[in-house]
Protein backbone atom coordinates (compact mmCIF):
# COMPACT_ATOMS: atom_id res chain seq x y z
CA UNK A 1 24.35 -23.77 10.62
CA UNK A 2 21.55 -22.08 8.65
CA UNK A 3 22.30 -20.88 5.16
CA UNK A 4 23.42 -17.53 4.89
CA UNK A 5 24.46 -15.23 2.26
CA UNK A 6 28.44 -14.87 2.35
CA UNK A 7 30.62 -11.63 0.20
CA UNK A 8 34.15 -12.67 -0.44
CA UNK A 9 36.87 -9.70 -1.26
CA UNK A 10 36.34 -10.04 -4.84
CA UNK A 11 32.70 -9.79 -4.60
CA UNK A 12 32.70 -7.03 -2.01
CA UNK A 13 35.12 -5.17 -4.72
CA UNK A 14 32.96 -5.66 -7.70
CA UNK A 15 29.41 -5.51 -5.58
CA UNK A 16 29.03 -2.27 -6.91
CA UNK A 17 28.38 -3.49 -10.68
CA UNK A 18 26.71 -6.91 -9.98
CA UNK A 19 23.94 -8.54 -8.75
CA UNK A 20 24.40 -10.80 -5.81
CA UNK A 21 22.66 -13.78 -3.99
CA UNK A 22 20.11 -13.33 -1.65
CA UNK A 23 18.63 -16.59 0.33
CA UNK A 24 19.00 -18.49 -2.81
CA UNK A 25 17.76 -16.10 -5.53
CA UNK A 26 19.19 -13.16 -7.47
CA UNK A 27 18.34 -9.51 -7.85
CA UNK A 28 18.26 -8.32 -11.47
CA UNK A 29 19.39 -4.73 -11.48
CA UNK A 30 17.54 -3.86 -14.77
CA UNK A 31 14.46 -5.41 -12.89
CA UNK A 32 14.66 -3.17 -9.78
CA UNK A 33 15.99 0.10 -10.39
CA UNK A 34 17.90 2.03 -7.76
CA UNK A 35 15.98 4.49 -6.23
CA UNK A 36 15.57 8.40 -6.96
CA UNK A 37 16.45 10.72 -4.22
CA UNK A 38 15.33 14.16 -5.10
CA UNK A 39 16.42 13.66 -8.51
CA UNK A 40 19.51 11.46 -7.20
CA UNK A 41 20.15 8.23 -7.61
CA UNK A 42 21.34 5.99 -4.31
CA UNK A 43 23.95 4.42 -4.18
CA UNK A 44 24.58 0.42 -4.10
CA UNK A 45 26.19 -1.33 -1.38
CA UNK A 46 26.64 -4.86 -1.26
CA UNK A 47 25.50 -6.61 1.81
CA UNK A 48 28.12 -8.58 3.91
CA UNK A 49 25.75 -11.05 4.89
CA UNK A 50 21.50 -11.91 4.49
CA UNK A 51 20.21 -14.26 7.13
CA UNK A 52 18.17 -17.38 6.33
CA UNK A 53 14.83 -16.15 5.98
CA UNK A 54 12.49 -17.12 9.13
CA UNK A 55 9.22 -15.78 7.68
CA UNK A 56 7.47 -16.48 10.91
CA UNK A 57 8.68 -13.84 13.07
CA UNK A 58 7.99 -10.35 11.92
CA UNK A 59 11.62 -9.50 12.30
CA UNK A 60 11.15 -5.84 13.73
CA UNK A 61 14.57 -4.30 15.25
CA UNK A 62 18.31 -5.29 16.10
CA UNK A 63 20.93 -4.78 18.74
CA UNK A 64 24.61 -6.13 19.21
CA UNK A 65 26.20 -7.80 21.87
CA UNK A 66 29.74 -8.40 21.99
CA UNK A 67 30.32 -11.29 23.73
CA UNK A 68 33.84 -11.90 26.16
CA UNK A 69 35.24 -14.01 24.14
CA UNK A 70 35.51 -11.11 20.78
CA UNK A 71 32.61 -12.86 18.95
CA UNK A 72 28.94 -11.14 18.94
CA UNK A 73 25.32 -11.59 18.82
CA UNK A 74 22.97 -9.78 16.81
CA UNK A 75 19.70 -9.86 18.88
CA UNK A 76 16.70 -9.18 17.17
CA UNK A 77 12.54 -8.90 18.49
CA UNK A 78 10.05 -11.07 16.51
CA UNK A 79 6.94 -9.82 16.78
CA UNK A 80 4.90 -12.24 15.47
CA UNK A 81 6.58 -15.25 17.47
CA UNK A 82 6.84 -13.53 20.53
CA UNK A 83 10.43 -14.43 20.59
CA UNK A 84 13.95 -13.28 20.55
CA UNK A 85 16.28 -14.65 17.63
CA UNK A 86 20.24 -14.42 17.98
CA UNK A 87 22.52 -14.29 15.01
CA UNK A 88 26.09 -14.72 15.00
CA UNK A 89 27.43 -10.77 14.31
CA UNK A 90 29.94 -12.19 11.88
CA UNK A 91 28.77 -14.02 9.86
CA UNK A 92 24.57 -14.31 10.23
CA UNK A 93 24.11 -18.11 11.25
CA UNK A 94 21.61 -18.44 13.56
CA UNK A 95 22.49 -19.28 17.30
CA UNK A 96 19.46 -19.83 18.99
CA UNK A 97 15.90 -18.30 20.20
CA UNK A 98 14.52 -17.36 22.59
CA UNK A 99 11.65 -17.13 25.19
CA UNK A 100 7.78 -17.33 24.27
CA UNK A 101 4.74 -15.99 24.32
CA UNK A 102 3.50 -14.90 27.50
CA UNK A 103 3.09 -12.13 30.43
CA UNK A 104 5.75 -13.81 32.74
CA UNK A 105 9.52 -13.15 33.19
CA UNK A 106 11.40 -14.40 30.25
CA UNK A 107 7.93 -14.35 28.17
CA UNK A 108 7.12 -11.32 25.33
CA UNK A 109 4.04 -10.17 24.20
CA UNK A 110 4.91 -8.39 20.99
CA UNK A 111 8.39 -7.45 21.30
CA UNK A 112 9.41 -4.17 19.29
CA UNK A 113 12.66 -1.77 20.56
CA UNK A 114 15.80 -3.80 21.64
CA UNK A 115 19.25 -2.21 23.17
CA UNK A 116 21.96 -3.49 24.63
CA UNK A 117 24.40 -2.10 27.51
CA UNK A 118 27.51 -3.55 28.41
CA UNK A 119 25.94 -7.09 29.46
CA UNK A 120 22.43 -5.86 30.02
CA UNK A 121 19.34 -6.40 26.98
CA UNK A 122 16.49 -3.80 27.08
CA UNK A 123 13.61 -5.15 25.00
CA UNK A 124 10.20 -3.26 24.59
CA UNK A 125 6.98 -5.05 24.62
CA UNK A 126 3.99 -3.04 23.33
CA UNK A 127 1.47 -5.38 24.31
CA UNK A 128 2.43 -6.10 27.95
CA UNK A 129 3.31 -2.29 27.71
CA UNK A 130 6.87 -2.80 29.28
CA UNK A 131 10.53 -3.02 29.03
CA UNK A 132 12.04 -6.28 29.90
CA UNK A 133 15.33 -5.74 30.88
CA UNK A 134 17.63 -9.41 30.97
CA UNK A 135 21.37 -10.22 31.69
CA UNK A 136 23.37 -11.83 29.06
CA UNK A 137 24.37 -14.35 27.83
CA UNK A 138 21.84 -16.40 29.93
CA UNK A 139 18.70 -13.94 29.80
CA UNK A 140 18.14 -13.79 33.40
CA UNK A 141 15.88 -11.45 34.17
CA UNK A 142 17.15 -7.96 35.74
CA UNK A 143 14.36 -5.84 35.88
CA UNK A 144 10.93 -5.10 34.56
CA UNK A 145 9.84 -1.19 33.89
CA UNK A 146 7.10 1.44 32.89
CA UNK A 147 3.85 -1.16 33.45
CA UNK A 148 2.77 1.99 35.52
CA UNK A 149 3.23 4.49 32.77
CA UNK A 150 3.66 2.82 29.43
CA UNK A 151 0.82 2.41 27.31
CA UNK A 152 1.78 1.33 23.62
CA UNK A 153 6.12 1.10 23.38
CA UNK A 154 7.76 0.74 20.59
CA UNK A 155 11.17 2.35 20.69
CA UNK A 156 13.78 3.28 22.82
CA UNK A 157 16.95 5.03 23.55
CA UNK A 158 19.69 4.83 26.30
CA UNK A 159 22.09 7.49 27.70
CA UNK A 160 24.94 6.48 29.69
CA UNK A 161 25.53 9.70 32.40
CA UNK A 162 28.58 10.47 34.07
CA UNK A 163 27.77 9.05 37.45
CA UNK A 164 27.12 5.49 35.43
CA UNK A 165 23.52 5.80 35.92
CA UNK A 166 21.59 5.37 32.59
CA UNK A 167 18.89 7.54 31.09
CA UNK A 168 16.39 5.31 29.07
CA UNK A 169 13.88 7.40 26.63
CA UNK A 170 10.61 5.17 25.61
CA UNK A 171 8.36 6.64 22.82
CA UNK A 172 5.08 5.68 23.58
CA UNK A 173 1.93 5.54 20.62
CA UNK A 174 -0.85 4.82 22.15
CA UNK A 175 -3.76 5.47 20.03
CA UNK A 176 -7.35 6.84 20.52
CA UNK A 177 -8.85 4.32 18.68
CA UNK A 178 -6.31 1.33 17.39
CA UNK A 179 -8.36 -0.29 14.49
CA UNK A 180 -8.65 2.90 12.64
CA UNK A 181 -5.56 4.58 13.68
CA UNK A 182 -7.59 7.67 15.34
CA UNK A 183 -5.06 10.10 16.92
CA UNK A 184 -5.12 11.17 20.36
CA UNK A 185 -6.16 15.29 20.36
CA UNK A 186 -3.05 17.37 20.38
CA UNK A 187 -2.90 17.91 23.84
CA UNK A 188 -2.34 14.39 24.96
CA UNK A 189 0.86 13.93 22.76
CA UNK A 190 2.94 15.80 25.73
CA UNK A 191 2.82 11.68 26.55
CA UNK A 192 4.84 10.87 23.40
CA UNK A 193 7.80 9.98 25.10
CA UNK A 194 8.65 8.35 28.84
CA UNK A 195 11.72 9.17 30.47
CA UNK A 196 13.19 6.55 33.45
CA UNK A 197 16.44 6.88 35.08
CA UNK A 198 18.73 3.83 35.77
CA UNK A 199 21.33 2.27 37.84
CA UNK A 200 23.18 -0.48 36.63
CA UNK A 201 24.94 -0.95 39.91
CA UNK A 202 21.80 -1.87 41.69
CA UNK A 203 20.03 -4.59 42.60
CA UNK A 204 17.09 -4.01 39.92
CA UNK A 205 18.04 -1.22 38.67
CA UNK A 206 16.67 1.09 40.84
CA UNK A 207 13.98 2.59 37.93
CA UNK A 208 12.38 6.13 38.78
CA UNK A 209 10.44 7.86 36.27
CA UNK A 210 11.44 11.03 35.54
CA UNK A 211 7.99 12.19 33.38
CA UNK A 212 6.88 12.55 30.03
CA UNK A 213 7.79 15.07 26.61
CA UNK A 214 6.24 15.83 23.26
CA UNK A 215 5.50 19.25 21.29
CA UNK A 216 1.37 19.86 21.20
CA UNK A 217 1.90 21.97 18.27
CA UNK A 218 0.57 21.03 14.43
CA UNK A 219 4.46 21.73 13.62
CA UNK A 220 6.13 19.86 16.22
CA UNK A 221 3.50 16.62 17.54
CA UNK A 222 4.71 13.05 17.52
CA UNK A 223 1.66 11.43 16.18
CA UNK A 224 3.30 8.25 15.02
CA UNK A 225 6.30 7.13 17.04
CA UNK A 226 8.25 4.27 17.45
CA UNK A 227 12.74 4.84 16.30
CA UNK A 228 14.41 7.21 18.77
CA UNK A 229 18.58 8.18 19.01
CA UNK A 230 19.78 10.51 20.69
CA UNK A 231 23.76 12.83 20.48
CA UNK A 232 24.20 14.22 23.78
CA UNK A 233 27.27 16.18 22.65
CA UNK A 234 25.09 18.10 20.48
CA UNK A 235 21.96 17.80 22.72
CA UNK A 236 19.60 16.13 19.76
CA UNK A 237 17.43 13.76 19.99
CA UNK A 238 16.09 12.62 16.42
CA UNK A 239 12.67 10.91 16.84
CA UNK A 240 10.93 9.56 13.38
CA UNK A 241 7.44 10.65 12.60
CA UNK A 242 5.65 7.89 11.09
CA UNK A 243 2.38 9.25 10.11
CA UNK A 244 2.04 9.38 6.35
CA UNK A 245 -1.31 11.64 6.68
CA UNK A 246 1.20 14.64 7.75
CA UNK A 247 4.55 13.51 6.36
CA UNK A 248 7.16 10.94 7.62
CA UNK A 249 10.26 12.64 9.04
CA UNK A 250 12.95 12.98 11.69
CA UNK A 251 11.51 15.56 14.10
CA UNK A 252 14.58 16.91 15.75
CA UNK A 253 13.99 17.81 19.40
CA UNK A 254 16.70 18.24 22.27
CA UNK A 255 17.65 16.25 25.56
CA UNK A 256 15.18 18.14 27.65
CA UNK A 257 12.27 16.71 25.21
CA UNK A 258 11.91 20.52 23.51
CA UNK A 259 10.83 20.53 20.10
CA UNK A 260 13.54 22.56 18.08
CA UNK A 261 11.17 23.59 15.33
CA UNK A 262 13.12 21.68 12.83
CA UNK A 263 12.67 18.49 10.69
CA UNK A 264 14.57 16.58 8.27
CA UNK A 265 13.03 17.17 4.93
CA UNK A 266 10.14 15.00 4.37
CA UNK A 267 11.03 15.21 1.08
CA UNK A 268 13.47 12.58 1.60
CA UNK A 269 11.88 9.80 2.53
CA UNK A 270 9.74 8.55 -0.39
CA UNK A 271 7.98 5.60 2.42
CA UNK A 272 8.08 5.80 6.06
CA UNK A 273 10.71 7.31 8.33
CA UNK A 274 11.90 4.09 10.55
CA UNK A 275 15.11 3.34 12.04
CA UNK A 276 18.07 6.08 13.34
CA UNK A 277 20.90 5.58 14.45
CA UNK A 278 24.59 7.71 15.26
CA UNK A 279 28.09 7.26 13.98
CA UNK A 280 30.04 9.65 17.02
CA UNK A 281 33.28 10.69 17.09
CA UNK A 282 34.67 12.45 20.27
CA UNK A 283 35.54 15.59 18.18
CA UNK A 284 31.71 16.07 17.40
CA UNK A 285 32.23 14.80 13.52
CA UNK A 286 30.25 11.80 12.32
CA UNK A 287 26.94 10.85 10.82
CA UNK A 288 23.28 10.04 11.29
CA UNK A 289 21.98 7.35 9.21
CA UNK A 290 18.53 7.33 8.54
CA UNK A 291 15.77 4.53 7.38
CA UNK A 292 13.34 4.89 4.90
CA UNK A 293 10.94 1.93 4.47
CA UNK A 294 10.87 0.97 1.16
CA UNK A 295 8.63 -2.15 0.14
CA UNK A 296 11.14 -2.46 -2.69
CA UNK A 297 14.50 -1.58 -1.58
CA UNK A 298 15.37 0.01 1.81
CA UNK A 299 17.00 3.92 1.21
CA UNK A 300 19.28 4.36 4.16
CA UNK A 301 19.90 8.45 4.20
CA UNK A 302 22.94 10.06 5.57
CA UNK A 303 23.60 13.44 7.15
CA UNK A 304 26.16 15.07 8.69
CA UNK A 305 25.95 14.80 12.23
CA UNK A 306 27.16 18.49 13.32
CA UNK A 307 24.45 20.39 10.79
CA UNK A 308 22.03 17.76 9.74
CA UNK A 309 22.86 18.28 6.11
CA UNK A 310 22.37 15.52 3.23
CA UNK A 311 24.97 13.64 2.65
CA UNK A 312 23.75 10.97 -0.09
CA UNK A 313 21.83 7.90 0.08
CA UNK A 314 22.88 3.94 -0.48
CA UNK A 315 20.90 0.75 -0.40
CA UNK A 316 21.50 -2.51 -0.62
CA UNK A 317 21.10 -5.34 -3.36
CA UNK A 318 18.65 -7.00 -1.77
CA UNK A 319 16.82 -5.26 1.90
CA UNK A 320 14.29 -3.80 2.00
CA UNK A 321 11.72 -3.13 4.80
CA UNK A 322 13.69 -2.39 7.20
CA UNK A 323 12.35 -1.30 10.44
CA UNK A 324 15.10 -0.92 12.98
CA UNK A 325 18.34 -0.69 12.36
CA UNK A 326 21.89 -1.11 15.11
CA UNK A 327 25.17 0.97 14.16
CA UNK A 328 28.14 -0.51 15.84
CA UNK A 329 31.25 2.12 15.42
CA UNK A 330 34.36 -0.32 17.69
CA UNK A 331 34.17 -3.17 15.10
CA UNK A 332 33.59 -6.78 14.94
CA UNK A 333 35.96 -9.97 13.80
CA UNK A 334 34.55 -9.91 10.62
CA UNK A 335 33.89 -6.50 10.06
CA UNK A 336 36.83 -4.30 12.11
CA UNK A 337 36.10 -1.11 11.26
CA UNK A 338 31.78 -1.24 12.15
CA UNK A 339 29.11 -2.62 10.78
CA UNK A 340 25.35 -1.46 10.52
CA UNK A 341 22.44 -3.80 10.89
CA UNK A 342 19.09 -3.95 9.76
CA UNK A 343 15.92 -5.37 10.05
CA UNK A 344 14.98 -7.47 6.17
CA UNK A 345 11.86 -7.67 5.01
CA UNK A 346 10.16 -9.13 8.40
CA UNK A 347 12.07 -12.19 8.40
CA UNK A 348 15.63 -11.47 9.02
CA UNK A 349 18.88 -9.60 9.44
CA UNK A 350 21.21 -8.03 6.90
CA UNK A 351 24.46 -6.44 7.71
CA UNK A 352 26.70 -3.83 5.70
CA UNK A 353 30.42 -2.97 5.85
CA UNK A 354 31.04 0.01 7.34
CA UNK A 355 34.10 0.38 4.94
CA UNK A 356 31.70 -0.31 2.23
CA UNK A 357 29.54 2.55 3.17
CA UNK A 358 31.83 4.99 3.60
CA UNK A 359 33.46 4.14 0.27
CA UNK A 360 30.51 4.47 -1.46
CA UNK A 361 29.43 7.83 -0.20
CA UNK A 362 33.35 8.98 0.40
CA UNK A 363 32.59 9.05 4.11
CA UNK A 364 35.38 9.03 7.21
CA UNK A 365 36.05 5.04 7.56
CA UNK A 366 36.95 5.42 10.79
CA UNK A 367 37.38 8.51 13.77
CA UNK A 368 40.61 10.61 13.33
């Protein structure tokens, strides 16, 4: 078992005031200051576990599995390895990698976005510009999509329909010019986002592509895109904007890929816009929780899910870089009412309380 950093119920009570282990070292509060969000200061929550640090991989996003047996796997893409690394859910350990380098089935070039349905693992690879889609626990391989029409993936989103096909949403930014950064012109950014329909029940998966969204406007363009999440109940789709030369953000758009003409604040993210994710309940109540990349320490914003207003901010003692980030609402073993995990610094996985969160920012702990 690798080390990891564990919280017990006096620390997790007291986290709020101290300091606390991370891979071996501790954080001086007086040293790094909790950040400012316009003119408030986020709030500290402690992390219920760090793992090891695997400086190697370019730890880039997260998704869980829970396996049969009640336990779960946090699966997350390495980049720079070319690998998948599994973490136990509960309590960080590492369980094992996965796959290598390479074009073939079971290989990654440069794996990014990562989701997981039922028993099914979606990951995105921007340099073999598809999605791999494998069958846990094993990885077989299930399916391979988008070759045709994908040109630089990063992110992506899935929407179980009624009929118990899947919609899968794959933000795509490709670049003019990739060693300065040059933009595509306006016009070409309709391309910012792939749409595929899916059928779990076949053999495959039975992909069709279903075309291609993304505002042309100055106001509404996805320049920079990689984190997408989408609330079908309230037909929004929040996609972050990444480009620093116009201002980060979550630019809010709806299921049909229309540009609502409304952001999330730039104002509030002092980095870069990064990882989204949903906290639903059936009533239409919950949360978003948004990521802003801080070299320092990660900001993770709230809003309300219904209007999009602020709700507050928290971090955590130690993360920071986080790219993607996994919400998990039903619960684990070790954390029963959810848990949120995120990407750490490039090199591994940190996971928060839900509880924790919600006390911190006197949020719902659970659906009503």
């Amino acid at each position: 078992m690798n080390p990891i950093i564990r919280l017990s119920a006096l620390t997790l009570s007291l986290g709020l005031g101290l300091g606390l282990a991370a891979c071996g070292s501790l954080r001086d509060p007086s040293s790094k200051p909790l950040p400012k969000v316009f003119g408030a200061t986020a709030v500290a929550v402690p992390e219920g576990f760090v793992t090891a640090p695997r400086p190697g991989d370019e730890i880039d996003s997260v998704a869980l599995w829970r396996r049969p047996d009640g336990g779960s796997w946090v699966i997350a893409t390495a980049k720079k390895s070319h690998t998948l690394v599994v973490y136990d859910g509960d309590d960080g350990s590492l369980v094992k990698v996965v796959g290598r380098r390479g074009r073939g089935v079971g290989e990654y070039e440069r794996p990014n976005g990562i989701a997981v349905h039922d028993d099914l693992v979606f990951v995105v690879e921007r340099d073999n510009h598809r999605v791999q889609v494998q069958r846990l626990p094993d990885f077989a391989p299930v399916a391979i999509i988008g070759r045709e029409q994908l040109r630089s993936p990063y992110g992506l989103w899935l929407n179980p329909l009624p009929d118990g096909r899947l919609e899968m949403l794959v933000t795509d930014s490709f670049m003019a010019d990739y060693r300065t950064e040059t933009l595509p012109p306006l016009h070409e950014l309709d391309q910012r986002v792939k749409r595929y329909q899916l059928d779990p029940r076949a053999d495959g998966l039975a992909p069709e592509y279903l075309g291609h969204f993304g505002d042309t406007t100055e106001a509404g363009a996805l320049r920079m895109v990689e984190s997408i999440a989408g609330d079908p109940l309230h037909d929004r789709l929040l996609i972050a904007e990444e480009d620093l030369r116009v201002g980060t953000t979550l630019r809010v758009y709806d299921l049909a890929g229309r540009y609502s003409g409304r952001d999330i604040p730039s104002e509030r993210f002092t980095a870069q816009a990064e990882g989204v994710a949903l906290w639903a309940c059936p009533d239409g109540r919950g949360y978003w929780i948004a990521t802003d990349q801080n070299s320092d320490l990660t900001v993770f914003h709230v809003f309300d899910r219904r209007e999009l207003g602020y709700l507050g901010s928290f971090t955590g003692r130690d993360v920071a870089m986080t790219d993607g980030i996994w919400l998990h609402q039903a619960g684990t073993r070790a954390f029963p009412d959810g848990v949120l995990y995120a990407a750490h610094n490039d090199e591994g996985v940190a996971a928060f309380d839900w509880r924790e969160i919600a006390r911190a920012l006197d949020l719902s702990p659970r659906c009503r």
